[in-house]
PDB file of N, CA and C in Angstrom:
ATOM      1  N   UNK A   1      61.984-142.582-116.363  1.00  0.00           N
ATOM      2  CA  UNK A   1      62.239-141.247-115.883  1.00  0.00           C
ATOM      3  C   UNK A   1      62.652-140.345-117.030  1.00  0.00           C
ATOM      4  N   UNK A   2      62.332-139.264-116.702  1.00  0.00           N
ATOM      5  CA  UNK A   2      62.868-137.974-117.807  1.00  0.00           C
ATOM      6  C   UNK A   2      64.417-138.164-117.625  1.00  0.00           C
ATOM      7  N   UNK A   3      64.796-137.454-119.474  1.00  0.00           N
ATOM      8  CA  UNK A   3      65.830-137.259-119.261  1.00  0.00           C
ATOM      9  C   UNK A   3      66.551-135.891-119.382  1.00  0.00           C
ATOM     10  N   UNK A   4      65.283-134.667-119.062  1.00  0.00           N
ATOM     11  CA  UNK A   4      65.009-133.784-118.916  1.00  0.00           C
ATOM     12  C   UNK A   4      66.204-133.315-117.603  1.00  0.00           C
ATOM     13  N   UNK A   5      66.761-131.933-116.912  1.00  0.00           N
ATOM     14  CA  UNK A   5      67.258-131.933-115.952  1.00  0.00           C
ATOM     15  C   UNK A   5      66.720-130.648-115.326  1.00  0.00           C
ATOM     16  N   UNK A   6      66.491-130.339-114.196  1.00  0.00           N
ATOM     17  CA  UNK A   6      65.727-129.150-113.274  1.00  0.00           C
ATOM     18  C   UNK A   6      66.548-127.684-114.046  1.00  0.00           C
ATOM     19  N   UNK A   7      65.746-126.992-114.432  1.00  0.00           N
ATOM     20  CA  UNK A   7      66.141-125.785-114.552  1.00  0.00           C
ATOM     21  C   UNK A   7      66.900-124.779-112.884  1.00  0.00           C
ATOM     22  N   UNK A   8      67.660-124.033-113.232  1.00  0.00           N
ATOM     23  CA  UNK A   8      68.219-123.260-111.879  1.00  0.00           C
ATOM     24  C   UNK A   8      67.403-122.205-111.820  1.00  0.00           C
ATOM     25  N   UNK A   9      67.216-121.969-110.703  1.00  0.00           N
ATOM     26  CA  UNK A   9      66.553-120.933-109.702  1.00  0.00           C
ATOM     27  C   UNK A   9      67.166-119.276-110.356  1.00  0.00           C
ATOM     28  N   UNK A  10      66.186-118.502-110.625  1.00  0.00           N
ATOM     29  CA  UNK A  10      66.665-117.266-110.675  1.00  0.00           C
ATOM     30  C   UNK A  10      67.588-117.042-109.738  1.00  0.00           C
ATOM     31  N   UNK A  11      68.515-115.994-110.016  1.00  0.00           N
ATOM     32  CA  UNK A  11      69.149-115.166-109.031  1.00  0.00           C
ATOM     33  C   UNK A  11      69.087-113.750-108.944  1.00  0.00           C
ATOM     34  N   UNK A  12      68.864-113.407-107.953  1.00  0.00           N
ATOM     35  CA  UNK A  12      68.354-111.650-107.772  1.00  0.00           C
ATOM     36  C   UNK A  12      69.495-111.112-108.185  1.00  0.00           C
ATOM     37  N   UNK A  13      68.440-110.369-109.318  1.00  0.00           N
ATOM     38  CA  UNK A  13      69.297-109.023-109.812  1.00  0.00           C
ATOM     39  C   UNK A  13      69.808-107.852-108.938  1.00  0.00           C
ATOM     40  N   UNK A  14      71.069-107.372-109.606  1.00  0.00           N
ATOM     41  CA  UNK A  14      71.374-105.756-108.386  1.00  0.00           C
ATOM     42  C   UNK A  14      71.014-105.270-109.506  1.00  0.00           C
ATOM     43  N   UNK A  15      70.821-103.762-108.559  1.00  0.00           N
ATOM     44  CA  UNK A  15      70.418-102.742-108.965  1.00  0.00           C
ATOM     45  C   UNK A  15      70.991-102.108-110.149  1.00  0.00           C
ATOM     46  N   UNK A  16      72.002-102.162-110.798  1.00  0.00           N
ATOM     47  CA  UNK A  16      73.124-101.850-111.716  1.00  0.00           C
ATOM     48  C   UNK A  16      72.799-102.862-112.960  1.00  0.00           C
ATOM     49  N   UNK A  17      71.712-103.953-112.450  1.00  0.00           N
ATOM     50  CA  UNK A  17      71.228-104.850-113.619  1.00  0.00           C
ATOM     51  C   UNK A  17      70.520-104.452-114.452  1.00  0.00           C
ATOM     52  N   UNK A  18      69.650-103.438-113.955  1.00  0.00           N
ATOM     53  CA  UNK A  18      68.460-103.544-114.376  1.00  0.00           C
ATOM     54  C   UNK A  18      68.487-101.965-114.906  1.00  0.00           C
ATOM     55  N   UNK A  19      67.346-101.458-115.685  1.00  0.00           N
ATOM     56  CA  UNK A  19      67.187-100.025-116.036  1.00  0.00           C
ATOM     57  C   UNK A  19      66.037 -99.507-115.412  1.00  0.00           C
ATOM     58  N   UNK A  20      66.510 -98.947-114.340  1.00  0.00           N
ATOM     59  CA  UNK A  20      65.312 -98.739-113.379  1.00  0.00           C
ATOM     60  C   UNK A  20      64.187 -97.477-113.807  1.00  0.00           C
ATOM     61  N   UNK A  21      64.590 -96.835-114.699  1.00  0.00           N
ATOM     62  CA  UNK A  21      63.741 -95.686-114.970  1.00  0.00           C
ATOM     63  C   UNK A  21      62.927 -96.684-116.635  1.00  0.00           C
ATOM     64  N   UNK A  22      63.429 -97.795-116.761  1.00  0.00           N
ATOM     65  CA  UNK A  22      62.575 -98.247-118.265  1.00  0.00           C
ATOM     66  C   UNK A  22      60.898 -98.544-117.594  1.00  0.00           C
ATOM     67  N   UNK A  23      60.191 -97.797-118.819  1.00  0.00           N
ATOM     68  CA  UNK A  23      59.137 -97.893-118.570  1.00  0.00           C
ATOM     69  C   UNK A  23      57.957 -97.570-117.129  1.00  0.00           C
ATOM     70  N   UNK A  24      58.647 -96.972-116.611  1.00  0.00           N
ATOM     71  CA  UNK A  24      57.976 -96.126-115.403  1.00  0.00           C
ATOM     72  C   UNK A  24      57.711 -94.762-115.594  1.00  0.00           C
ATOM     73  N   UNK A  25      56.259 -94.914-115.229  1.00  0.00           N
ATOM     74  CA  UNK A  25      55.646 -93.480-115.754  1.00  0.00           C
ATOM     75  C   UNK A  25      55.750 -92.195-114.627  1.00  0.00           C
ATOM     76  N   UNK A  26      55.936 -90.727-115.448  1.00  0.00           N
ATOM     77  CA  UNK A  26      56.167 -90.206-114.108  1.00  0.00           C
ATOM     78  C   UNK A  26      55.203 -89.697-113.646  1.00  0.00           C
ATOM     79  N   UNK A  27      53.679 -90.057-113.785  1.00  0.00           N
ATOM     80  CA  UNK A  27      52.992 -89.812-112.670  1.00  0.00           C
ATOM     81  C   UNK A  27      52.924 -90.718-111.474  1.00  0.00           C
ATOM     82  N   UNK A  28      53.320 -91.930-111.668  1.00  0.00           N
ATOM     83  CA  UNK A  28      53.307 -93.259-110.625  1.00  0.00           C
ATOM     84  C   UNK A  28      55.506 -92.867-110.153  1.00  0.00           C
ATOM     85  N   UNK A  29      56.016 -92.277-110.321  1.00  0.00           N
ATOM     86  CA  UNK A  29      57.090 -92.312-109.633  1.00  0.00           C
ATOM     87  C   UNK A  29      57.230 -92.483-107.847  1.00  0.00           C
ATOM     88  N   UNK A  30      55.670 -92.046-107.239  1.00  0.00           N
ATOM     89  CA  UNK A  30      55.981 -91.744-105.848  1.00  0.00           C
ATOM     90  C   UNK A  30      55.242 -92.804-105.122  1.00  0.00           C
ATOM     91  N   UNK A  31      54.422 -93.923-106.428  1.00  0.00           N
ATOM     92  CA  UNK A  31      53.836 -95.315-105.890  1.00  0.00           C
ATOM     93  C   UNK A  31      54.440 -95.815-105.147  1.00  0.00           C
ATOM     94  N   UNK A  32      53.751 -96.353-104.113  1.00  0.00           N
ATOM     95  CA  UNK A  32      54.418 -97.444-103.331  1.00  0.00           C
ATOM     96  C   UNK A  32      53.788 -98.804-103.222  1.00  0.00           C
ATOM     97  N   UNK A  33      52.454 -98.838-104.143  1.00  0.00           N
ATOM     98  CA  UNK A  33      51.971 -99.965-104.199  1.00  0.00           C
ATOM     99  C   UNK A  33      52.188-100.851-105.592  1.00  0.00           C
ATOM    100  N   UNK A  34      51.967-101.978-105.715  1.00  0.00           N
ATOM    101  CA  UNK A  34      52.558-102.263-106.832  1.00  0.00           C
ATOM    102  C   UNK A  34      50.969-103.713-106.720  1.00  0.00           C
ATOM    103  N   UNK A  35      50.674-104.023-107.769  1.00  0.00           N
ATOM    104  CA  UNK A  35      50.126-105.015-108.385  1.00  0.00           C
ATOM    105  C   UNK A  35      50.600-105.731-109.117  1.00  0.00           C
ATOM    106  N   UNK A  36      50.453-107.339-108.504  1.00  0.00           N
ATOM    107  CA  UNK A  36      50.820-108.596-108.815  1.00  0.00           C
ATOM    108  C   UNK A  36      49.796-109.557-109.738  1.00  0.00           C
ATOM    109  N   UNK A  37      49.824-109.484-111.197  1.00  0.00           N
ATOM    110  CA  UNK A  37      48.508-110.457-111.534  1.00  0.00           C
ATOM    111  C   UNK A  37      49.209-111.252-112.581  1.00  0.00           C
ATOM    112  N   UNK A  38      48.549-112.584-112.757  1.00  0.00           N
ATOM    113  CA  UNK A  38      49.354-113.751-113.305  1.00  0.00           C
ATOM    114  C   UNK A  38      49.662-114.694-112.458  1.00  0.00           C
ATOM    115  N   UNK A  39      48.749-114.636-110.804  1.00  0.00           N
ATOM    116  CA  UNK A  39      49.543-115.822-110.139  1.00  0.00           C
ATOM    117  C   UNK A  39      48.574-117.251-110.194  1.00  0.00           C
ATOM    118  N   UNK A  40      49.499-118.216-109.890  1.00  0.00           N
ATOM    119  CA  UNK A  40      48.472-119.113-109.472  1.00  0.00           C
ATOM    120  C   UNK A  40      48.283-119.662-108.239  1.00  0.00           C
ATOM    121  N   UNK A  41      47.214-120.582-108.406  1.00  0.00           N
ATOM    122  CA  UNK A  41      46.512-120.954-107.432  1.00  0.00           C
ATOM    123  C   UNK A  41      47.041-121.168-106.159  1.00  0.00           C
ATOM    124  N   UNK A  42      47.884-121.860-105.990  1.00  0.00           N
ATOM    125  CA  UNK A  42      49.113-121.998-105.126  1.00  0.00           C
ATOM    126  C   UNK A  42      49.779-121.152-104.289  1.00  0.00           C
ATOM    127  N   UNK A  43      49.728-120.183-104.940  1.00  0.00           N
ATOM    128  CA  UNK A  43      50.768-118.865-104.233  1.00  0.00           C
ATOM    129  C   UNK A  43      50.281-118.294-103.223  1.00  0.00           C
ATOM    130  N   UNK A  44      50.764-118.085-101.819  1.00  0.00           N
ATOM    131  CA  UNK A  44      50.137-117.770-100.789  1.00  0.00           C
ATOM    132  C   UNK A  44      51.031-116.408-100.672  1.00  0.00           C
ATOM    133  N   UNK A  45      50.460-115.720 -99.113  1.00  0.00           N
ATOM    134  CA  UNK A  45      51.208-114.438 -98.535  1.00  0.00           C
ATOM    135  C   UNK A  45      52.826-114.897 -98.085  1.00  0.00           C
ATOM    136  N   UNK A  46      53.218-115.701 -97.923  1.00  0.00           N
ATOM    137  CA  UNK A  46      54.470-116.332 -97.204  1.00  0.00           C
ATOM    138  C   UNK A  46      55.330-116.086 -98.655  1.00  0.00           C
ATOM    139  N   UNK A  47      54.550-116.838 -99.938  1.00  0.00           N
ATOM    140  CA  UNK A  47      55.423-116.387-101.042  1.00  0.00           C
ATOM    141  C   UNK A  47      55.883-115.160-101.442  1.00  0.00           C
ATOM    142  N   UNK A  48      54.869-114.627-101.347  1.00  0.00           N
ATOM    143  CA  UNK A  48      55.172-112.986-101.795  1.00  0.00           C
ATOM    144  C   UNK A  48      55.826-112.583-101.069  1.00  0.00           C
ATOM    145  N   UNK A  49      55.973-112.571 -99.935  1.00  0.00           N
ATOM    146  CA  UNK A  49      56.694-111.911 -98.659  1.00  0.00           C
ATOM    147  C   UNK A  49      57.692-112.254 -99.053  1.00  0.00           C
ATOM    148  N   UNK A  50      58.365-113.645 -99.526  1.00  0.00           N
ATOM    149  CA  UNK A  50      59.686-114.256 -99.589  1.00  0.00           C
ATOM    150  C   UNK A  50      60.024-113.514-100.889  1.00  0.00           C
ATOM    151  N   UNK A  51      59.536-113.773-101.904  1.00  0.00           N
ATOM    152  CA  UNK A  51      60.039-112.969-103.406  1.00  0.00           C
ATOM    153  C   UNK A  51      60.275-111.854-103.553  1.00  0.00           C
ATOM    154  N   UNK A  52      58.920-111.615-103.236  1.00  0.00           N
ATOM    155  CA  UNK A  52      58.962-109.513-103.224  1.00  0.00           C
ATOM    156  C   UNK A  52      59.878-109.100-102.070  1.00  0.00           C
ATOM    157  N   UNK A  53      59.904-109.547-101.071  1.00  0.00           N
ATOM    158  CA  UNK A  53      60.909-108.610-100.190  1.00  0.00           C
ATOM    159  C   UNK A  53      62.329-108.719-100.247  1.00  0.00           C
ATOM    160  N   UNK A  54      62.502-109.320-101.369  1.00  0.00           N
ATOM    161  CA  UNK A  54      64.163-109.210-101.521  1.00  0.00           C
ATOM    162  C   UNK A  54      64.517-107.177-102.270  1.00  0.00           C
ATOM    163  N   UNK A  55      63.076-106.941-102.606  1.00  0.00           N
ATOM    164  CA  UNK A  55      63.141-105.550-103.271  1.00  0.00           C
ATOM    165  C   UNK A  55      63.302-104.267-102.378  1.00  0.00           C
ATOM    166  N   UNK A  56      62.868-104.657-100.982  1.00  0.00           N
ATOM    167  CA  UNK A  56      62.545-103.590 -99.797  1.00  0.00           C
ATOM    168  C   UNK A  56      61.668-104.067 -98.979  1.00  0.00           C
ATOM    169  N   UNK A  57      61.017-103.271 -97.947  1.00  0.00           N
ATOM    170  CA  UNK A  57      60.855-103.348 -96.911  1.00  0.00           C
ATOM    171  C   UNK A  57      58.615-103.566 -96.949  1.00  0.00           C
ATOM    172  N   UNK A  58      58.285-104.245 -97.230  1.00  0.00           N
ATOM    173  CA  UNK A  58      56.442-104.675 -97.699  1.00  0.00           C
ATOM    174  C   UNK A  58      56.266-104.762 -96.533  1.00  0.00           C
ATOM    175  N   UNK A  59      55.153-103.240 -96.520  1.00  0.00           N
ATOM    176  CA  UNK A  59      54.167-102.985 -94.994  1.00  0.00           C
ATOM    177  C   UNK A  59      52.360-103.431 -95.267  1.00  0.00           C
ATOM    178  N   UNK A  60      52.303-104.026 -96.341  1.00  0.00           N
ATOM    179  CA  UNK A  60      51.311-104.376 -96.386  1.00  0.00           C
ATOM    180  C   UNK A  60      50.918-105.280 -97.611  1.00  0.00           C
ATOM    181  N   UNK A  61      50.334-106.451 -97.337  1.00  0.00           N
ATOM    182  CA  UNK A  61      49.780-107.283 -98.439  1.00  0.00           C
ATOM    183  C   UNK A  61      48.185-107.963 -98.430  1.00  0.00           C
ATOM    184  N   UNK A  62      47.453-107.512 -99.668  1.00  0.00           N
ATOM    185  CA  UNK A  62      46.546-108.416-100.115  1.00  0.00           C
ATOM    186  C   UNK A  62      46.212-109.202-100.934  1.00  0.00           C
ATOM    187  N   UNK A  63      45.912-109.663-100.686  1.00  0.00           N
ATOM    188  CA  UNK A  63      46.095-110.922-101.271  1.00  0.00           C
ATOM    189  C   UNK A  63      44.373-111.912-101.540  1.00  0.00           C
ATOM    190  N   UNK A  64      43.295-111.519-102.283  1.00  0.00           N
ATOM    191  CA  UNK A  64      42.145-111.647-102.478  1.00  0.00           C
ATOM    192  C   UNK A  64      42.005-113.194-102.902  1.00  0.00           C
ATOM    193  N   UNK A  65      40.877-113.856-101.599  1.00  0.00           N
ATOM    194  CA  UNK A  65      40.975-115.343-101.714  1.00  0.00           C
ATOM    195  C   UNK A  65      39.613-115.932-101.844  1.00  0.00           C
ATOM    196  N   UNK A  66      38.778-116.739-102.545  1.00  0.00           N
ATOM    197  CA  UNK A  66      37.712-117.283-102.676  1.00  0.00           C
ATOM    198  C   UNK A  66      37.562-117.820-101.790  1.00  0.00           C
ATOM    199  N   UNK A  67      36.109-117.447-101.325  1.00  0.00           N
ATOM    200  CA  UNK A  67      35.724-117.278 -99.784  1.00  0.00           C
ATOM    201  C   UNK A  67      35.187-119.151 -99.671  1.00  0.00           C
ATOM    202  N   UNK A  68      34.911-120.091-100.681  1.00  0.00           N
ATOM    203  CA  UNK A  68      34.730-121.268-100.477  1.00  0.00           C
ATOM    204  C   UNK A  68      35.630-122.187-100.683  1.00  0.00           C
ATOM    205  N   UNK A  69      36.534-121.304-101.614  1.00  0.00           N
ATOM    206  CA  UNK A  69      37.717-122.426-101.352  1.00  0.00           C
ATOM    207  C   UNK A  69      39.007-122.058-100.626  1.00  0.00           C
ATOM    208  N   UNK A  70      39.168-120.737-100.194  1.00  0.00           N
ATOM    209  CA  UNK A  70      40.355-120.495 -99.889  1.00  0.00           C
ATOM    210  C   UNK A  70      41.661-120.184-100.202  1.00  0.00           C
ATOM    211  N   UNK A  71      41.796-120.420-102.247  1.00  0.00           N
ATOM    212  CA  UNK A  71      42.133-120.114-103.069  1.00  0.00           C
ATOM    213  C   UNK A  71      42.314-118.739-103.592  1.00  0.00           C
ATOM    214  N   UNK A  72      43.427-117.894-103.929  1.00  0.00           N
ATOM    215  CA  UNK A  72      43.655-116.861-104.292  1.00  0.00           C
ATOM    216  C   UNK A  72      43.270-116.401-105.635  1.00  0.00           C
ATOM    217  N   UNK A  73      43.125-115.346-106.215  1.00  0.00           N
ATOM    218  CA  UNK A  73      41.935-115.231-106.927  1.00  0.00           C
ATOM    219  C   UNK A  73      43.213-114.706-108.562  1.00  0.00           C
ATOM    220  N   UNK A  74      44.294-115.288-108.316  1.00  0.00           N
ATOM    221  CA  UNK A  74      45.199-115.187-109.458  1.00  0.00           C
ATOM    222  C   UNK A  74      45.709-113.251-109.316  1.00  0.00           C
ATOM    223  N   UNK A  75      45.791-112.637-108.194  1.00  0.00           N
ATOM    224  CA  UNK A  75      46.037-111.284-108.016  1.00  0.00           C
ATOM    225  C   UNK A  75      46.542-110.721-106.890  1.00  0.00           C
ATOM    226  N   UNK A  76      46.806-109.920-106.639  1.00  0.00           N
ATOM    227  CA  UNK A  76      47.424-109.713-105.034  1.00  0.00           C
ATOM    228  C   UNK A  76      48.225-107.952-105.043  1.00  0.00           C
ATOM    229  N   UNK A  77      47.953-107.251-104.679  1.00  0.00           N
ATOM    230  CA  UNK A  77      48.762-105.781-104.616  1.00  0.00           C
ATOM    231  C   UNK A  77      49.574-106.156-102.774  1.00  0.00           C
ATOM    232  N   UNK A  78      50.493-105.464-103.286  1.00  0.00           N
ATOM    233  CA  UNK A  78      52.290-104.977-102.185  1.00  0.00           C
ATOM    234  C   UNK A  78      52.086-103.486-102.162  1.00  0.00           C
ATOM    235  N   UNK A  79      52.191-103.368-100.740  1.00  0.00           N
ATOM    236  CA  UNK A  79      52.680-102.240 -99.998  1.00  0.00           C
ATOM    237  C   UNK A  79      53.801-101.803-100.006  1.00  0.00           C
ATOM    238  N   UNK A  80      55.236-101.494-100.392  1.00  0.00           N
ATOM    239  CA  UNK A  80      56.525-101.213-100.016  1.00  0.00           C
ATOM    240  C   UNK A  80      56.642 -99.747 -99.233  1.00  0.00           C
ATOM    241  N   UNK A  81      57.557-100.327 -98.211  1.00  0.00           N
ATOM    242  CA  UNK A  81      57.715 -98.938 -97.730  1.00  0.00           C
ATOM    243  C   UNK A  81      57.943 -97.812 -98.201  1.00  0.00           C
ATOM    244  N   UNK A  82      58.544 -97.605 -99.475  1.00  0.00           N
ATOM    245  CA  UNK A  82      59.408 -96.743-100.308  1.00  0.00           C
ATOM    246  C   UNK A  82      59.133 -96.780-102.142  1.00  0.00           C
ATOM    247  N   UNK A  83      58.734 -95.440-102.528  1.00  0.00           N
ATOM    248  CA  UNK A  83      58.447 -96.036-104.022  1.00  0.00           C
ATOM    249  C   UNK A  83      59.836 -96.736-104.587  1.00  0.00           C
ATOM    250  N   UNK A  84      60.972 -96.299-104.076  1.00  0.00           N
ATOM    251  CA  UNK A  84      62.103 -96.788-104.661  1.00  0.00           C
ATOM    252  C   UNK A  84      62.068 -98.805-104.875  1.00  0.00           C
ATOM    253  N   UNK A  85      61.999 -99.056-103.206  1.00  0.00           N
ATOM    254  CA  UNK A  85      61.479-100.515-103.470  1.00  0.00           C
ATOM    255  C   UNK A  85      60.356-101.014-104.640  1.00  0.00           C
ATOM    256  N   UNK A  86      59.155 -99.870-104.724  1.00  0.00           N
ATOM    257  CA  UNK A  86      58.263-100.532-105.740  1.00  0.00           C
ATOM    258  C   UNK A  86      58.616-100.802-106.708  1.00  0.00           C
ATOM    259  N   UNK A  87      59.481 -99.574-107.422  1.00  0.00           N
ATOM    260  CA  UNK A  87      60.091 -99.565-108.447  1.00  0.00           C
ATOM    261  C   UNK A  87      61.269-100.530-109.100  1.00  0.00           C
ATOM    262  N   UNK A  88      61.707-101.237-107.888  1.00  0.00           N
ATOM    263  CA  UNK A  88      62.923-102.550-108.308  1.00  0.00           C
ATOM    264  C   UNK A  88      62.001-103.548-108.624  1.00  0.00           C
ATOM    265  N   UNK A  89      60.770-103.948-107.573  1.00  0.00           N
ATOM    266  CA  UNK A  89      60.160-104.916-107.593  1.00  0.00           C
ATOM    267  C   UNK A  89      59.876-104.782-109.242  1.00  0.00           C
ATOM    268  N   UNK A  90      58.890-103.768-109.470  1.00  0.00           N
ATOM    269  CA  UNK A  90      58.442-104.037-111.000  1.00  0.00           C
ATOM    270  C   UNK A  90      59.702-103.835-112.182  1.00  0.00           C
ATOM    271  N   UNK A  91      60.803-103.321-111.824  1.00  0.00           N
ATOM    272  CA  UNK A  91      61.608-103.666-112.890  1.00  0.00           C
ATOM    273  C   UNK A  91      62.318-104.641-113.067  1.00  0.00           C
ATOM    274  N   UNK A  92      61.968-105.686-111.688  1.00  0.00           N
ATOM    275  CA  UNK A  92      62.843-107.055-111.785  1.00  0.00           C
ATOM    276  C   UNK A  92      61.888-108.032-111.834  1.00  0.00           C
ATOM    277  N   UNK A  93      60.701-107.898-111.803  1.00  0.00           N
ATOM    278  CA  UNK A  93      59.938-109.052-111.902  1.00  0.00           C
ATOM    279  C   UNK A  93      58.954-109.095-113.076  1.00  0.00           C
ATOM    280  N   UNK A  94      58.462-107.587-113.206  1.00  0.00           N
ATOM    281  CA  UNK A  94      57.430-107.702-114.413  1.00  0.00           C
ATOM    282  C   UNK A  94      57.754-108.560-115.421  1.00  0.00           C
ATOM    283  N   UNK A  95      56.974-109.521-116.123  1.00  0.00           N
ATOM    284  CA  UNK A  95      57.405-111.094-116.767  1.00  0.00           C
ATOM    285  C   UNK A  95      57.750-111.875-116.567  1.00  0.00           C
ATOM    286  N   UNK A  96      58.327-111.578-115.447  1.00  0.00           N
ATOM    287  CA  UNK A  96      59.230-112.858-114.497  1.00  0.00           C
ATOM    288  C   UNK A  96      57.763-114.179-114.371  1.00  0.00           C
ATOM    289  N   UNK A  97      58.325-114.895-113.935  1.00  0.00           N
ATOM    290  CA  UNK A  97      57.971-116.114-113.851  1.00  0.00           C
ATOM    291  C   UNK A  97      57.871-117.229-112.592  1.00  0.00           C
ATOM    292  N   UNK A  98      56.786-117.077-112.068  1.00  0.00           N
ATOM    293  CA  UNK A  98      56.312-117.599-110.713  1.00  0.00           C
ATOM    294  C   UNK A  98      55.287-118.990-110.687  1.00  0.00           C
ATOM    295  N   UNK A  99      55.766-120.286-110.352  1.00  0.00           N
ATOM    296  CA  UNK A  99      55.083-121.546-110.645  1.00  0.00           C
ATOM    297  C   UNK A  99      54.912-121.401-111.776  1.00  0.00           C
ATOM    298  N   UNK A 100      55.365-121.622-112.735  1.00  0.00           N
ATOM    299  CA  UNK A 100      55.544-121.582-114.174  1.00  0.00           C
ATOM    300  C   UNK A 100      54.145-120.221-114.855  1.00  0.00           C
ATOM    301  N   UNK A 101      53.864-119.435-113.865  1.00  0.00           N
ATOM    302  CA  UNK A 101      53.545-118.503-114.927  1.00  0.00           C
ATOM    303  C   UNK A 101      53.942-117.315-114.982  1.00  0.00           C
ATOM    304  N   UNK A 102      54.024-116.489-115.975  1.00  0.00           N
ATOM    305  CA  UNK A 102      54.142-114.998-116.581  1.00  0.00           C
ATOM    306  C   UNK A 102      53.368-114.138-115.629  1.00  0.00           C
ATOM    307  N   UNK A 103      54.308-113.138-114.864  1.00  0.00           N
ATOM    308  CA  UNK A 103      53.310-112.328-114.078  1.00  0.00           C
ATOM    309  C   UNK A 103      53.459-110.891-114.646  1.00  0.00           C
ATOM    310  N   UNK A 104      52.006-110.213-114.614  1.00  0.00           N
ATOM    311  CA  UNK A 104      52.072-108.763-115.019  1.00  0.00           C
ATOM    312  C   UNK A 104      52.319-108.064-113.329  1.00  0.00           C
ATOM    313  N   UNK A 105      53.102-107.376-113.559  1.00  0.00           N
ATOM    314  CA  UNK A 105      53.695-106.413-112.539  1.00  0.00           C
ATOM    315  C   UNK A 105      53.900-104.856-112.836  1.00  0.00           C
ATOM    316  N   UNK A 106      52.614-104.457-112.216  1.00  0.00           N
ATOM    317  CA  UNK A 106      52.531-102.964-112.420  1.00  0.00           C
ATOM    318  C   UNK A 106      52.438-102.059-111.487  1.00  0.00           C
ATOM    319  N   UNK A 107      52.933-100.446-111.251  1.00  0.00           N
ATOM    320  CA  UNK A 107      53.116-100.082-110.002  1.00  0.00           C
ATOM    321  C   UNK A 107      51.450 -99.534-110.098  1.00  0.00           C
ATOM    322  N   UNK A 108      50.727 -99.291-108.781  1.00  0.00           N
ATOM    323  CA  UNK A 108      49.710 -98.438-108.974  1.00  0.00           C
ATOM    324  C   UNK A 108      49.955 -97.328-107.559  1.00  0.00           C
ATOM    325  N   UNK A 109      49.051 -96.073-108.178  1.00  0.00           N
ATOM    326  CA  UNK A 109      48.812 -95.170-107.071  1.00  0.00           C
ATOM    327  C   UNK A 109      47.162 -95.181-106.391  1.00  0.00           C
ATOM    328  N   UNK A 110      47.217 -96.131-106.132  1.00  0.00           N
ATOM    329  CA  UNK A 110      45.885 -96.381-105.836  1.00  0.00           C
ATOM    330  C   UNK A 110      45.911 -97.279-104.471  1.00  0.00           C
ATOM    331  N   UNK A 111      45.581 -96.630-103.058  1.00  0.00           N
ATOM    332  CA  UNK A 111      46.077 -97.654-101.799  1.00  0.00           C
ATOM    333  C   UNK A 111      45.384 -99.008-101.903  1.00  0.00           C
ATOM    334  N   UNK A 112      46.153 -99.986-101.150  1.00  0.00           N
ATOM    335  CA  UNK A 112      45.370-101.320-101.132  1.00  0.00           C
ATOM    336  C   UNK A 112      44.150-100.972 -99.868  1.00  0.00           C
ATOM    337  N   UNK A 113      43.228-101.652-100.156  1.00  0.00           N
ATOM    338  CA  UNK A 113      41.852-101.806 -99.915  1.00  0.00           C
ATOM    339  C   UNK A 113      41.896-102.341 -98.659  1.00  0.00           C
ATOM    340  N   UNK A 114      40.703-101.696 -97.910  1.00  0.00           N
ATOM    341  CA  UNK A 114      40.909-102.155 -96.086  1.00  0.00           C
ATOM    342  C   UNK A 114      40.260-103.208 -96.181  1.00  0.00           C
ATOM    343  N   UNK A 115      40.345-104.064 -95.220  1.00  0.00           N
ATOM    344  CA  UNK A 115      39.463-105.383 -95.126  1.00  0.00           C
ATOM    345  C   UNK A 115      38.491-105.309 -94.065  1.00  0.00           C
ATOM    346  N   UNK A 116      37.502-105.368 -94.750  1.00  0.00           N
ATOM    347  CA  UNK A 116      35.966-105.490 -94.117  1.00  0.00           C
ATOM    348  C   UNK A 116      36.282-106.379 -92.351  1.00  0.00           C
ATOM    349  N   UNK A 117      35.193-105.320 -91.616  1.00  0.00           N
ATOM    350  CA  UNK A 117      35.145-106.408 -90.339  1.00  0.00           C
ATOM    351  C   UNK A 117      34.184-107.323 -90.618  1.00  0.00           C
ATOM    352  N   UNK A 118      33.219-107.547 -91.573  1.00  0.00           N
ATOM    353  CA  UNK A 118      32.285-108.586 -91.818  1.00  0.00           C
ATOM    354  C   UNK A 118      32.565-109.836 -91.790  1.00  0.00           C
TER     355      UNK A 118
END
């Protein structure tokens, strides 16, 4: 056996942690969507829901999955109710680290995409 020992679990940052105006541009100030890329294979909607919503209140998620395997396609954009929520999410997670990888976390003003009745 290793004699390695489990690393500890992040703990959510407050708001007073973080510098919420670093690096947020002010044409995206009134985003409420935010893009998730860097995930892997693994990561379903149940995750995101659990991670990201410690930031606010997510009215919508996609989450783009390969139609033969069922597999997520390493990407996913969040709805938050509030740009304020978007804005914690990406200042507490951008780099952060999900199943051991590096995620880029960026806000966009661009709505998430309807899903085909096909």
């Amino acid at each position: 056996m290793s004699d390695r020992g489990r690393s500890t679990s992040p703990k959510p940052l407050h708001d007073a942690d973080v510098d919420m105006e670093n690096g947020i541009n002010d044409d995206k100030k009134d985003a409420k969507v935010i893009v998730v890329n860097g995930l892997s294979r693994n990561v379903a909607q149940t995750h995101l829901q659990a991670i990201f919503g410690l930031y606010g209140e997510i009215v919508k998620i996609d989450l783009p999955l390969y139609t033969k395997s069922g597999q997520n396609r390493g990407k996913a954009a969040l709805e938050y109710a509030d740009p304020v929520s978007a804005q914690k999410a990406v200042s507490h997670m951008h780099s952060g680290q999900l199943d051991g990888l590096v995620l880029k976390v960026e806000l966009s003003d661009l709505p998430i995409r309807a899903r085909s009745r096909s």
